[in-house]
C-alpha atoms as a PDB file:
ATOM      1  CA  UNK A   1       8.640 -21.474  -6.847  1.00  0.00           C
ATOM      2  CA  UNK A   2       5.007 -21.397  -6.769  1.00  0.00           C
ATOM      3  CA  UNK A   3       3.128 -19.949 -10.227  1.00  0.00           C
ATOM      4  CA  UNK A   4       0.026 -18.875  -8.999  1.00  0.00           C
ATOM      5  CA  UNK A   5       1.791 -16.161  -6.910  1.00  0.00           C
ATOM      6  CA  UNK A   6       2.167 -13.839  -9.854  1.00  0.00           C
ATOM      7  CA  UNK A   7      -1.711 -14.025 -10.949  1.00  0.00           C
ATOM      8  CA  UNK A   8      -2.526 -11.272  -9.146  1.00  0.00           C
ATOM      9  CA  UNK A   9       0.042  -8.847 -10.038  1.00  0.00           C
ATOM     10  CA  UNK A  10      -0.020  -9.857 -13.730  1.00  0.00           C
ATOM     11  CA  UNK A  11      -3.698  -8.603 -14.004  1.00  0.00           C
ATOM     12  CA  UNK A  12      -2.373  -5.479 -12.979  1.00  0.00           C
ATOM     13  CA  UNK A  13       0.500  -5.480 -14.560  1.00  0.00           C
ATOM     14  CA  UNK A  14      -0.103  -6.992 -17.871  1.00  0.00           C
ATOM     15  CA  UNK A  15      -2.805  -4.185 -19.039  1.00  0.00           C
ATOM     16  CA  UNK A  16       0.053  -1.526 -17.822  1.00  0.00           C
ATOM     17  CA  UNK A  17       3.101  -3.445 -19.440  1.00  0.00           C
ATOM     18  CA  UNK A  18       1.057  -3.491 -22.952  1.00  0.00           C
ATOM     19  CA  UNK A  19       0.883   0.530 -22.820  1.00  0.00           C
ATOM     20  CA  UNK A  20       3.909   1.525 -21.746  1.00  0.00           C
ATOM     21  CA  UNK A  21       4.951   5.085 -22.576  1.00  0.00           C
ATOM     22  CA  UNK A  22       7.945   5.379 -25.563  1.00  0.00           C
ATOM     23  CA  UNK A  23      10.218   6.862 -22.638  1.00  0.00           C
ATOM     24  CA  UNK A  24      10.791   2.696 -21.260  1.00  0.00           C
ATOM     25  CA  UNK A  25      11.123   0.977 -24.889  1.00  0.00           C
ATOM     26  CA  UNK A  26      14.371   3.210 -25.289  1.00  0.00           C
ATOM     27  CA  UNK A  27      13.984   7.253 -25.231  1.00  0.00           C
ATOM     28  CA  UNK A  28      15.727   9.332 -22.547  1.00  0.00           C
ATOM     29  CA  UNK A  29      13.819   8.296 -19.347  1.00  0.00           C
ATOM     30  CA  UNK A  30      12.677  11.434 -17.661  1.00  0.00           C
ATOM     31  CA  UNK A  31      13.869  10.106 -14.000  1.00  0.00           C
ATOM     32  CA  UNK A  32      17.133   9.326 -12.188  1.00  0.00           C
ATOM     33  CA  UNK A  33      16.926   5.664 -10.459  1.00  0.00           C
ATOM     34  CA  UNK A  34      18.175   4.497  -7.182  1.00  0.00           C
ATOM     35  CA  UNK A  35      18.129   0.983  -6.679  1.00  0.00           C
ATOM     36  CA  UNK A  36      17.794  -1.344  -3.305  1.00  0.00           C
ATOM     37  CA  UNK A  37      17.978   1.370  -0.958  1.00  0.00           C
ATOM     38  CA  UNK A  38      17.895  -0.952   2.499  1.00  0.00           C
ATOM     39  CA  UNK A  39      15.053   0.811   4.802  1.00  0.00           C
ATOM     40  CA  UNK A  40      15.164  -1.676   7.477  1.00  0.00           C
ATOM     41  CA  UNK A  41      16.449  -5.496   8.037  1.00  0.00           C
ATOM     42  CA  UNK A  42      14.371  -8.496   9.410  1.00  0.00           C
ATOM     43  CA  UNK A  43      16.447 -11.343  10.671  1.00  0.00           C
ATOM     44  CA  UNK A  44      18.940 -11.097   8.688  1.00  0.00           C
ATOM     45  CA  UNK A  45      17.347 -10.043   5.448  1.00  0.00           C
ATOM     46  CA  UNK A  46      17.527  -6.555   4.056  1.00  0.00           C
ATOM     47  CA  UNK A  47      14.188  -4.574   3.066  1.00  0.00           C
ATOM     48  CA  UNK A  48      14.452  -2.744  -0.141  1.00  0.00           C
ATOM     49  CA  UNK A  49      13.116   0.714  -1.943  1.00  0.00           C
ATOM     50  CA  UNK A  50      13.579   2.182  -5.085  1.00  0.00           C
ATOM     51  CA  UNK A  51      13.849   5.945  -5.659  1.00  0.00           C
ATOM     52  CA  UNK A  52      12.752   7.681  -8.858  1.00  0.00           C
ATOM     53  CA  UNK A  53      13.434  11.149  -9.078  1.00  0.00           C
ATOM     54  CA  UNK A  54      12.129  13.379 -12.259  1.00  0.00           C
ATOM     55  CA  UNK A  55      14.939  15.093 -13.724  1.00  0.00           C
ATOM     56  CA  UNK A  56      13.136  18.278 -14.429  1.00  0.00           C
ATOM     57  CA  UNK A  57      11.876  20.613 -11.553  1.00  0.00           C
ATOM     58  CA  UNK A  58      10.612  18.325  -8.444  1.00  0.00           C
ATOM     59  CA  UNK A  59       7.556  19.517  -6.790  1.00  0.00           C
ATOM     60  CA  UNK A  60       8.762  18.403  -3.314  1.00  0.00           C
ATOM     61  CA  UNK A  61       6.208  15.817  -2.539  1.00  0.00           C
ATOM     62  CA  UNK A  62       6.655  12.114  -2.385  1.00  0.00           C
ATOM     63  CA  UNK A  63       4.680   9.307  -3.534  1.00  0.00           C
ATOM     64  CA  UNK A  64       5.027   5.628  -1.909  1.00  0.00           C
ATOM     65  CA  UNK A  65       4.208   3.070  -4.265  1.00  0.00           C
ATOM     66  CA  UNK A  66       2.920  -0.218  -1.920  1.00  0.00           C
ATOM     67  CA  UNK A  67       5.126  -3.317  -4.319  1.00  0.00           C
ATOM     68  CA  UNK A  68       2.014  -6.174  -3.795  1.00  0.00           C
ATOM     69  CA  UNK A  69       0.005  -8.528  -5.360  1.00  0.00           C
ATOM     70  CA  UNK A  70      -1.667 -11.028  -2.753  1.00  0.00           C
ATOM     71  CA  UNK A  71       0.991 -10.034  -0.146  1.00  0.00           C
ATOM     72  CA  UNK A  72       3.391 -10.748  -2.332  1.00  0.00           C
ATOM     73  CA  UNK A  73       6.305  -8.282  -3.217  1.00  0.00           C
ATOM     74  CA  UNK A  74       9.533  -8.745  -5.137  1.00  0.00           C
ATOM     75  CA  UNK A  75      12.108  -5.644  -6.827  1.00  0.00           C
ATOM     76  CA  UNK A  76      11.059  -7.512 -10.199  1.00  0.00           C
ATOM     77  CA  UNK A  77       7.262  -6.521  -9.856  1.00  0.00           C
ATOM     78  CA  UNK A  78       8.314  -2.666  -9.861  1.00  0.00           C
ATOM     79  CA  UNK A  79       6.856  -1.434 -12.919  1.00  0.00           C
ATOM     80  CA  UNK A  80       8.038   2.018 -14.340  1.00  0.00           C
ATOM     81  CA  UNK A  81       4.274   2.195 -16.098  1.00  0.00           C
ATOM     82  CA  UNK A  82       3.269   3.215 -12.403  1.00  0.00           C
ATOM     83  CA  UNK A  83       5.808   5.620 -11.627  1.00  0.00           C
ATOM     84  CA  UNK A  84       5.785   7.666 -15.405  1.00  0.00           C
ATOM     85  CA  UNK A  85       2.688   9.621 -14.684  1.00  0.00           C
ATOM     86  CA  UNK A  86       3.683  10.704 -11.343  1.00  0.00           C
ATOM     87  CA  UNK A  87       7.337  11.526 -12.225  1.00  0.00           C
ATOM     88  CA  UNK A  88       5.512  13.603 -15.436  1.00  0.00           C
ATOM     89  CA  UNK A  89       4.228  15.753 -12.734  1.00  0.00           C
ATOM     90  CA  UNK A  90       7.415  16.006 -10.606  1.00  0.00           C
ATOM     91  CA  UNK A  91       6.465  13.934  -7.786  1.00  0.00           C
ATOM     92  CA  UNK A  92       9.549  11.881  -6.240  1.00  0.00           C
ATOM     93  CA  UNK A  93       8.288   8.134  -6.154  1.00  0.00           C
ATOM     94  CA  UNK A  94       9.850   5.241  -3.535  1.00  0.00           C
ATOM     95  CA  UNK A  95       8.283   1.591  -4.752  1.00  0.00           C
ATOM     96  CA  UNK A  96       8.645  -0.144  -1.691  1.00  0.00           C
ATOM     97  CA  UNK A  97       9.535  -4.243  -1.514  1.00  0.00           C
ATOM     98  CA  UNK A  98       8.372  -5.860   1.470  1.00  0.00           C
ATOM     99  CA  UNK A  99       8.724  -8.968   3.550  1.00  0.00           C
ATOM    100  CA  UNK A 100       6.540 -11.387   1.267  1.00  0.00           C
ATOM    101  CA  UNK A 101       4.007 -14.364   1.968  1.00  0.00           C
ATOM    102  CA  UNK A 102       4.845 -17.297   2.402  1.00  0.00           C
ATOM    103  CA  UNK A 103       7.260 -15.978   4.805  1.00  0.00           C
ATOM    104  CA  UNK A 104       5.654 -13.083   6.545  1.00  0.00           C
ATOM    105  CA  UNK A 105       1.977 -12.637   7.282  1.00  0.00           C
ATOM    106  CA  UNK A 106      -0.102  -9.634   6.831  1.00  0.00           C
ATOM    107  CA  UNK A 107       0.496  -7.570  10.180  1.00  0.00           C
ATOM    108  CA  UNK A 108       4.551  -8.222   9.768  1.00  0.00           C
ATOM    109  CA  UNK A 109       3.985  -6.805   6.089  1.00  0.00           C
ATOM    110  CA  UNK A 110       1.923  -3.330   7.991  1.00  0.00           C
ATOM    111  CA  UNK A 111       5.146  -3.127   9.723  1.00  0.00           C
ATOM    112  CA  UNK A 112       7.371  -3.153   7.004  1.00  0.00           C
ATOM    113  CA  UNK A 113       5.335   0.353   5.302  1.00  0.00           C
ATOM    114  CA  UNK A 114       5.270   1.722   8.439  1.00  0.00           C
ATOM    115  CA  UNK A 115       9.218   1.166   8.391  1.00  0.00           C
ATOM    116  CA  UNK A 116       9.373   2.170   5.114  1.00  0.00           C
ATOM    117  CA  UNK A 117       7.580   5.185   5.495  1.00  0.00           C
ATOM    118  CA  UNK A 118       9.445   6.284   8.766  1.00  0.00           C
ATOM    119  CA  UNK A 119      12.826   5.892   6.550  1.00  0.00           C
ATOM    120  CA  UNK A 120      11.831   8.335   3.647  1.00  0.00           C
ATOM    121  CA  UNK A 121      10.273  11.110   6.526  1.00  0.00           C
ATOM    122  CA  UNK A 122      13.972  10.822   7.874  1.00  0.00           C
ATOM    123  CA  UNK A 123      15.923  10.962   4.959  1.00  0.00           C
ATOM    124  CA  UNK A 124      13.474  13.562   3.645  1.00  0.00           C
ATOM    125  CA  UNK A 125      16.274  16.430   3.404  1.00  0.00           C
ATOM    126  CA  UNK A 126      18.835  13.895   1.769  1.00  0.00           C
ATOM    127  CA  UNK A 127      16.214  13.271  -1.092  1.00  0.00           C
ATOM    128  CA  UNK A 128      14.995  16.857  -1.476  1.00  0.00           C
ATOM    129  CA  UNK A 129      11.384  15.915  -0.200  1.00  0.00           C
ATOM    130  CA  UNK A 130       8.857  17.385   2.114  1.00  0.00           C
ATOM    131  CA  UNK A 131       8.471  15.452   4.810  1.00  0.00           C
ATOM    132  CA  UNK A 132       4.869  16.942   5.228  1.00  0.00           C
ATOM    133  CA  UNK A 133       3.722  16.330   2.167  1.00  0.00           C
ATOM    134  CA  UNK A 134       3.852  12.474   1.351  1.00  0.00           C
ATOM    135  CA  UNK A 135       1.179  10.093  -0.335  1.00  0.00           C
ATOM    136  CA  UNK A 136       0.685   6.157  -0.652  1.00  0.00           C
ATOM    137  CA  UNK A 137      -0.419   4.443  -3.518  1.00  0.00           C
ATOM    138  CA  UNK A 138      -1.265   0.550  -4.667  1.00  0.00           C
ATOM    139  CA  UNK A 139      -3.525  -2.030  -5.957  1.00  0.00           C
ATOM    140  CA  UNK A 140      -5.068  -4.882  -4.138  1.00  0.00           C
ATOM    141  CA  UNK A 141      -2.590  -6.077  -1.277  1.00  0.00           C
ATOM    142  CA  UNK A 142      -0.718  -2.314  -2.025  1.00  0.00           C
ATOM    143  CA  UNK A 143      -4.412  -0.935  -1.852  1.00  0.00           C
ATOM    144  CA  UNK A 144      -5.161  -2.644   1.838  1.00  0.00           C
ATOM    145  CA  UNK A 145      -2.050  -1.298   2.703  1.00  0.00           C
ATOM    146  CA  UNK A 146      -1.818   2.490   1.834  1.00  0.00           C
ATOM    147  CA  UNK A 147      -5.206   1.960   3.269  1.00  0.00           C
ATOM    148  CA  UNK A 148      -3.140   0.622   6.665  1.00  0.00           C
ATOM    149  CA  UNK A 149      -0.846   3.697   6.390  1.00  0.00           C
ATOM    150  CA  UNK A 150      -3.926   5.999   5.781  1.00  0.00           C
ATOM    151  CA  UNK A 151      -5.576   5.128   8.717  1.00  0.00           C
ATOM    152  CA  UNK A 152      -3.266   3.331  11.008  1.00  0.00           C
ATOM    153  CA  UNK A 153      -0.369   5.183  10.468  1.00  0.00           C
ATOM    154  CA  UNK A 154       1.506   6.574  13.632  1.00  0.00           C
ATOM    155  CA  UNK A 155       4.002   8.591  15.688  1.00  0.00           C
ATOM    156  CA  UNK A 156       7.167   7.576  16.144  1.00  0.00           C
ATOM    157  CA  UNK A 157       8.642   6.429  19.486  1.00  0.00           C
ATOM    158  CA  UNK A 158      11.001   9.858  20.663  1.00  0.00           C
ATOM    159  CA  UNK A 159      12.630   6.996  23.034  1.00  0.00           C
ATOM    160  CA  UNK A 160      13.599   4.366  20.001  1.00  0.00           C
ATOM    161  CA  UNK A 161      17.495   3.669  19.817  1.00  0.00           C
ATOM    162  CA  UNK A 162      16.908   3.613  16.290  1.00  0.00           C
ATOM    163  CA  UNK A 163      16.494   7.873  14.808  1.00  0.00           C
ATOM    164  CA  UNK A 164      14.103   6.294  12.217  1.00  0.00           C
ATOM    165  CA  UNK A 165      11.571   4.813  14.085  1.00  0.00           C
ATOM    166  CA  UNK A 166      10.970   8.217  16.026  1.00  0.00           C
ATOM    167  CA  UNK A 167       9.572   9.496  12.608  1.00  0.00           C
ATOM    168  CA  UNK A 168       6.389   9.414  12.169  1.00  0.00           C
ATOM    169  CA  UNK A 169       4.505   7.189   9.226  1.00  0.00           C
ATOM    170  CA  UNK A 170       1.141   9.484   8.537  1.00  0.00           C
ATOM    171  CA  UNK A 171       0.574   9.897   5.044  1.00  0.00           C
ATOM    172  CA  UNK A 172      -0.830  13.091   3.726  1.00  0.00           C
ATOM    173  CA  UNK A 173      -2.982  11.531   0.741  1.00  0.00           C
ATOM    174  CA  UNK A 174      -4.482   8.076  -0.746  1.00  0.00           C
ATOM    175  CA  UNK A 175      -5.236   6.252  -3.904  1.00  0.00           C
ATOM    176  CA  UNK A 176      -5.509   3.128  -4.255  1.00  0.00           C
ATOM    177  CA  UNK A 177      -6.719   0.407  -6.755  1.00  0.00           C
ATOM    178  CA  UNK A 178      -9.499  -2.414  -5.768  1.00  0.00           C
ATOM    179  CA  UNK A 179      -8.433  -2.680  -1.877  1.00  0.00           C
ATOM    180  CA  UNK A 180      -9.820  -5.478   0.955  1.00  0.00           C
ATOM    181  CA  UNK A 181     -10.989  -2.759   3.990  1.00  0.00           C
ATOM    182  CA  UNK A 182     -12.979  -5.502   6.694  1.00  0.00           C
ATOM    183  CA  UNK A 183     -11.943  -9.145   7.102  1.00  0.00           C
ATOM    184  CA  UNK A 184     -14.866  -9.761   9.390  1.00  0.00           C
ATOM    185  CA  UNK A 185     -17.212  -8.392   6.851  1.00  0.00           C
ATOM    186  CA  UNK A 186     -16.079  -9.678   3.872  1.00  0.00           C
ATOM    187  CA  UNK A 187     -18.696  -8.736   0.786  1.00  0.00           C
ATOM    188  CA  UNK A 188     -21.577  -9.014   3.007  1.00  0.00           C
ATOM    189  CA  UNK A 189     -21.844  -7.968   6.741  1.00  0.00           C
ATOM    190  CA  UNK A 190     -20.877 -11.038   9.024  1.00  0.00           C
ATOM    191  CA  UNK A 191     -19.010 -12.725   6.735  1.00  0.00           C
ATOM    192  CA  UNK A 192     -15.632 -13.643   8.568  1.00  0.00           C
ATOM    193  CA  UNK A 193     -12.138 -13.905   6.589  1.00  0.00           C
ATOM    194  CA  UNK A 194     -10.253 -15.438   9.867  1.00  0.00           C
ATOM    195  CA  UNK A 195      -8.933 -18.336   9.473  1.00  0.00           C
ATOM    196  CA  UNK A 196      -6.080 -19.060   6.320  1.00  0.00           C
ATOM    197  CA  UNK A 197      -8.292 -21.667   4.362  1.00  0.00           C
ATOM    198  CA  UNK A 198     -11.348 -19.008   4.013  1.00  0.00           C
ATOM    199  CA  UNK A 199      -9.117 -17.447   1.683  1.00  0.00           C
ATOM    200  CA  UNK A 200      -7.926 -18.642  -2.041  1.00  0.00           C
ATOM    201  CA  UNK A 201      -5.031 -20.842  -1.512  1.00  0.00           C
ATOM    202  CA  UNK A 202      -3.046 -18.233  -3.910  1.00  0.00           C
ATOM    203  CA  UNK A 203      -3.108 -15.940  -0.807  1.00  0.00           C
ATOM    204  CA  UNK A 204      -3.181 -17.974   2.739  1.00  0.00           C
ATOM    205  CA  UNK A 205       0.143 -18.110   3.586  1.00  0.00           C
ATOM    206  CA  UNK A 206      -0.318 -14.395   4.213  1.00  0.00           C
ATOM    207  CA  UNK A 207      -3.399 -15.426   6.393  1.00  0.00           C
ATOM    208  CA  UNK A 208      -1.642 -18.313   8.299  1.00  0.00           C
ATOM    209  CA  UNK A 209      -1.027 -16.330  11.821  1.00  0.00           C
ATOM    210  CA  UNK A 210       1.417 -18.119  14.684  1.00  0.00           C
ATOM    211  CA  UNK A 211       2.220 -17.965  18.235  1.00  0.00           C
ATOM    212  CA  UNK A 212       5.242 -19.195  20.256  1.00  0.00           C
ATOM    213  CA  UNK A 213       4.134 -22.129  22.511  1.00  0.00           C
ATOM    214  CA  UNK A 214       6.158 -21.622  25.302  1.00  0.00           C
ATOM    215  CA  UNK A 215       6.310 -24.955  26.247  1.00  0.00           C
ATOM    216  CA  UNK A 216       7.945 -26.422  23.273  1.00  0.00           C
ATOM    217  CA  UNK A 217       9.566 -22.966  22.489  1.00  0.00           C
ATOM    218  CA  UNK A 218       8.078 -23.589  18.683  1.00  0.00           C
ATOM    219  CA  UNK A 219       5.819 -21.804  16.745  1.00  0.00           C
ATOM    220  CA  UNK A 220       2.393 -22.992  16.154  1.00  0.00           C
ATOM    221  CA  UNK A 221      -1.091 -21.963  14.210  1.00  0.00           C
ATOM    222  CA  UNK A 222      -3.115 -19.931  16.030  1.00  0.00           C
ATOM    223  CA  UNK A 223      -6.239 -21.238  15.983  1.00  0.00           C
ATOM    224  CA  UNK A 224      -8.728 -19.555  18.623  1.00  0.00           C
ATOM    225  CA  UNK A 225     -11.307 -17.922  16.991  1.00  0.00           C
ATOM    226  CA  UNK A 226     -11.144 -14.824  19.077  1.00  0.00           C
ATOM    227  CA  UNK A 227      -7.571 -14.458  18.749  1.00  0.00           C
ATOM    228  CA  UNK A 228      -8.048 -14.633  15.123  1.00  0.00           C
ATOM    229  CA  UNK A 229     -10.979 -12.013  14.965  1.00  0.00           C
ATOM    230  CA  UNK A 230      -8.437  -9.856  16.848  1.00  0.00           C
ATOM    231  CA  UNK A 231      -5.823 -10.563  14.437  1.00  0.00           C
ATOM    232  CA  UNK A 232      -8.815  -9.765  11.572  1.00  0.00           C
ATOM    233  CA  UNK A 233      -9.040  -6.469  13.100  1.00  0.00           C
ATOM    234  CA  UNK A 234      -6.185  -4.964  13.825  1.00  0.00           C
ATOM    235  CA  UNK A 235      -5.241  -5.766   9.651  1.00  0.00           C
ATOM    236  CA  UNK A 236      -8.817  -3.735   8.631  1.00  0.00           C
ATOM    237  CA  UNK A 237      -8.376  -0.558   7.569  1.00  0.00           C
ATOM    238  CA  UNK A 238     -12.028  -0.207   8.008  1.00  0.00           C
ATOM    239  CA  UNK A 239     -11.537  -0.625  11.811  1.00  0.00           C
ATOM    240  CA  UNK A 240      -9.498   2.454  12.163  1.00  0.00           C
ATOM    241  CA  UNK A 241     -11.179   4.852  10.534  1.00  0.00           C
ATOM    242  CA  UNK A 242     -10.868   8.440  12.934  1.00  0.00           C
ATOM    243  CA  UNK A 243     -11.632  12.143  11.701  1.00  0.00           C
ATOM    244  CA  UNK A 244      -7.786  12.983  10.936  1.00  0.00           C
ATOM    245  CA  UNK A 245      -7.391  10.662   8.364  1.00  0.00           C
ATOM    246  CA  UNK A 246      -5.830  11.711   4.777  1.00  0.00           C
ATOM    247  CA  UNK A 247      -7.785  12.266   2.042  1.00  0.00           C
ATOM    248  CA  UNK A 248      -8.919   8.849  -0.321  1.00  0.00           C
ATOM    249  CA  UNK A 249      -9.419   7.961  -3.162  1.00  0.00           C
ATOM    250  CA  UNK A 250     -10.683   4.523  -4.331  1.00  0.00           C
ATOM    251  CA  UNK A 251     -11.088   2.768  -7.600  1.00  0.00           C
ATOM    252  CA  UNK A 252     -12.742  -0.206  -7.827  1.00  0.00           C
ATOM    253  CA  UNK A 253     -14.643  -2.706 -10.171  1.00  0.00           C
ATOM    254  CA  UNK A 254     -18.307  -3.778  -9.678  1.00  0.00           C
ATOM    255  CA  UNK A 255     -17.358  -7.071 -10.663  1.00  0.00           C
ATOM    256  CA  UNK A 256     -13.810  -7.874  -8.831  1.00  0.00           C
ATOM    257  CA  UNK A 257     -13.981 -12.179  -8.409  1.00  0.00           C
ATOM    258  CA  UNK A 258     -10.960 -11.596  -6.000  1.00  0.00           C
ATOM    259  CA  UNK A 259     -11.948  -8.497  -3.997  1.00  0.00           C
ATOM    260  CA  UNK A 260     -15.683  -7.377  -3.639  1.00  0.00           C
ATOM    261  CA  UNK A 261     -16.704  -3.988  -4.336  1.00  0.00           C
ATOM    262  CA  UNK A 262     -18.310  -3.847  -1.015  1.00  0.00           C
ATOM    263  CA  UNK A 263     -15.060  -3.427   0.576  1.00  0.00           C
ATOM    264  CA  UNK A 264     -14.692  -0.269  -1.143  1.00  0.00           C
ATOM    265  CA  UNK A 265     -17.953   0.827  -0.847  1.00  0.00           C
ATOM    266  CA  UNK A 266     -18.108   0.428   3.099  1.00  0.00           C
ATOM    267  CA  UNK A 267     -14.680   1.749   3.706  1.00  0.00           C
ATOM    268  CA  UNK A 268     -15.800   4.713   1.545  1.00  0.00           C
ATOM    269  CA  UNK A 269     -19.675   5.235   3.713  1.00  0.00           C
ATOM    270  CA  UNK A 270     -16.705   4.783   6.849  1.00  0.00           C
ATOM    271  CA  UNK A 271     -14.407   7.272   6.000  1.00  0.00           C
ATOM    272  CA  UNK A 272     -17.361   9.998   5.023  1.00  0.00           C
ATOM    273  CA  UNK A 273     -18.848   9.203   8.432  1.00  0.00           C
ATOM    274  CA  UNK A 274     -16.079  10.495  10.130  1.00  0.00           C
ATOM    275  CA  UNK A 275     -15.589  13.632   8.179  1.00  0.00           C
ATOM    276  CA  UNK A 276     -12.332  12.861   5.888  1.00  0.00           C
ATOM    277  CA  UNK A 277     -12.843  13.911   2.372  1.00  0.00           C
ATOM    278  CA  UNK A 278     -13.213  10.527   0.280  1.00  0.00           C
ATOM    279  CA  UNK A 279     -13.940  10.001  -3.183  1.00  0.00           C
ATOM    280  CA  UNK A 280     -15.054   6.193  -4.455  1.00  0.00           C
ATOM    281  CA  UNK A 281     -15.142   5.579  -8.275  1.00  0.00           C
ATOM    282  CA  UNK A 282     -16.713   2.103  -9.215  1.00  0.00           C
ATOM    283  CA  UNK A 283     -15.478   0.850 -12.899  1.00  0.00           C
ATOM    284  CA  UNK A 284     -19.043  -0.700 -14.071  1.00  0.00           C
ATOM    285  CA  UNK A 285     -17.854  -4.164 -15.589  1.00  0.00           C
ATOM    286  CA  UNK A 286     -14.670  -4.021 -14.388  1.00  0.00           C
ATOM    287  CA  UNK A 287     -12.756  -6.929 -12.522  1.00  0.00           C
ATOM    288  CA  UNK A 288      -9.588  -7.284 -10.506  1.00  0.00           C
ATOM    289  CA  UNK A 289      -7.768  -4.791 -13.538  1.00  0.00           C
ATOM    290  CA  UNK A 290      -8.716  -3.698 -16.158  1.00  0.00           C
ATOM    291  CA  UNK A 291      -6.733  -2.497 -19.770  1.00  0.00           C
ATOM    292  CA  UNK A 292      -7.659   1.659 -19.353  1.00  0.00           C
ATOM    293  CA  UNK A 293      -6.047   1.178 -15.555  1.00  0.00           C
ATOM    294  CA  UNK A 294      -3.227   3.348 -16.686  1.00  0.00           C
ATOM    295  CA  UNK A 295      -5.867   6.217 -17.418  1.00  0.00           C
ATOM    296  CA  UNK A 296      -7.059   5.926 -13.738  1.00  0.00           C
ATOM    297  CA  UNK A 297      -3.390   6.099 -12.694  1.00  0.00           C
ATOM    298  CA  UNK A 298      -3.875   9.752 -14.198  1.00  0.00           C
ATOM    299  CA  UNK A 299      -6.458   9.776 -11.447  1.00  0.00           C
ATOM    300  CA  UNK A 300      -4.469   9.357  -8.730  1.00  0.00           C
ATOM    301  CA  UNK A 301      -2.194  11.571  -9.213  1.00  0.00           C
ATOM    302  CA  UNK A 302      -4.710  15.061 -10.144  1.00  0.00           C
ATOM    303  CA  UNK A 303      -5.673  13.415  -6.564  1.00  0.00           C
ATOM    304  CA  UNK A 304      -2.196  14.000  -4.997  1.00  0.00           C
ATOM    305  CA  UNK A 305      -2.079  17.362  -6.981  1.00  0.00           C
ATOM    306  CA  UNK A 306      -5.143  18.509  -5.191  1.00  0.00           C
ATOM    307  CA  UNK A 307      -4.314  17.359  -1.737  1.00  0.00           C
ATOM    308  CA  UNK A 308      -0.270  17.614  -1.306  1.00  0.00           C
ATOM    309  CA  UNK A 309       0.233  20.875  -2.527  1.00  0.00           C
ATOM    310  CA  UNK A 310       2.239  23.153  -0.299  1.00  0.00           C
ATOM    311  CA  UNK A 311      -0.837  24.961   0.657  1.00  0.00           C
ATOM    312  CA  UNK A 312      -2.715  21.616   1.457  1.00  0.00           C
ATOM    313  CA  UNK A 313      -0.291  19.923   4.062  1.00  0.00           C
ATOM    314  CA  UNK A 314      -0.972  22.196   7.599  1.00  0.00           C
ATOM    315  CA  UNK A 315      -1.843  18.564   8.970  1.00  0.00           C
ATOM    316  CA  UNK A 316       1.939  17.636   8.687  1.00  0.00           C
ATOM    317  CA  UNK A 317       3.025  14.311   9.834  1.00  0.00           C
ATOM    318  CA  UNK A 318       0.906  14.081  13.116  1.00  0.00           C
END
């Protein structure tokens, strides 16, 4: 197994791990925990969330929590330092595992929180959540995609065999740590991210995009610019920015080495263009984490307070 996988989460994670509340080193945790609930299977393999629910009075809304560090997603990087503050204020939380680089690539991973999120609408009764009142969270690869659900999120198809994907997977809120937003723009305007080996080699699997030659019946690299820049787009949050998006919240350092503020800053200009209440908070110094993260997490979730409040959520999942 390849080290250099678990950089990125551990700059995350480490800060979070070091300041983790008394309630995880032993106390009476203050949630119930469901384990590798299967929301969907890909060739064979089962896709996994966790559930926490707070014991004390739920406020009916749900949380997603994105599981991903440069695309990459296991049930070992769920972290309970995440999910404490938003339990504390009785939001149910599902961390979602998803297909991981180096075997899936980044549109295959969209589809697997757009799966996900389609799964928890359904079951919304069985877990004692509104289904109209749901949020996304994460932090680099989680940020991009709550950013994915944010803005590409869709209806279900009222034809699929399958009762889950005729759900919906709009999200009624976002927050999200440090997030890429425009792979043809990336940290200055015409700056392309296409190809796998423009990106650090920690991360291009995710990047390295196929096609089925039909005359060998194999798959091969796809290596056509245009087809590429196509590819680029559709995975850009910042390319499907419309008016009905969900409220957003960004957090990001001025200077990230992995993912430049720009995208943040661009995404944010994007979303306020088209009329959907956005809020961008740059961390001056700051890199790709930072030790205080867990004080931003606080953040997040007065942000989810403000916007998925029973009041708040006429929008529904449209």
């Amino acid at each position: 197994m390849h080290r250099y996988r678990f950089l990125l989460p551990f700059a995350l994670i480490a800060p979070l791990a070091m300041i983790a509340p008394a309630a995880t080193r032993g106390d009476e945790l203050p949630y119930t925990h469901q384990e590798d609930i299967i929301y969907g299977r890909k060739f064979g393999t089962a896709l996994t969330l966790d559930r926490f629910t707070p014991k004390r009075e739920a406020n009916g809304a749900a949380i997603v929590l994105a599981v991903s560090g440069g695309f990459f997603s296991s049930h070992e990087s769920i972290n309970p330092s995440l999910v404490l503050p938003l339990i504390n204020r009785g939001y149910t939380v599902f961390t979602v595992v998803h297909g991981s680089q180096p075997r899936y690539t980044v549109p295959e991973i969209v589809e697997d929180m757009n799966r996900a999120v389609r799964f928890i609408r359904h079951h919304a009764a069985d877990y004692k959540i509104d289904a109209n009142r749901i949020g996304v969270t994460g932090a680099s690869a989680g940020g991009h995609l709550s950013l994915m659900l944010g803005t590409a999120g869709s209806q279900g198809d009222p034809q699929a065999k399958d009762p889950v994907d005729r759900e919906s997977s709009r999200v009624q809120a976002v927050a999200c740590f440090f997030p890429p937003t425009d792979l043809l723009n990336w940290g200055k305007t015409g700056k392309e991210m296409i190809h796998a080996t423009d990106h650090d080699p920690r991360y291009r699997p995710a990047f390295d995009h196929r096609e089925r030659d039909e005359k060998t019946a194999l798959w091969v690299p796809i290596t056509d610019p245009e087809k590429l820049r196509q590819i680029a787009h559709k995975i850009s949050p910042i390319d499907h920015v419309t008016p009905d998006d969900p409220p957003t919240l960004m957090i990001h350092g001025d200077a990230d080495p992995v993912v430049p503020v720009q995208q943040a800053q661009t995404m944010a200009e994007a979303l306020k263009k088209a009329g959907v209440e956005t809020k961008l908070i740059i961390k001056e110094g700051a890199g790709h984490g930072w030790l205080s993260i867990l004080n931003d997490v606080n953040l997040f979730v007065d942000w989810f307070d403000a916007h998925l409040k029973k009041a708040d959520a006429s929008d529904g999942a449209k």
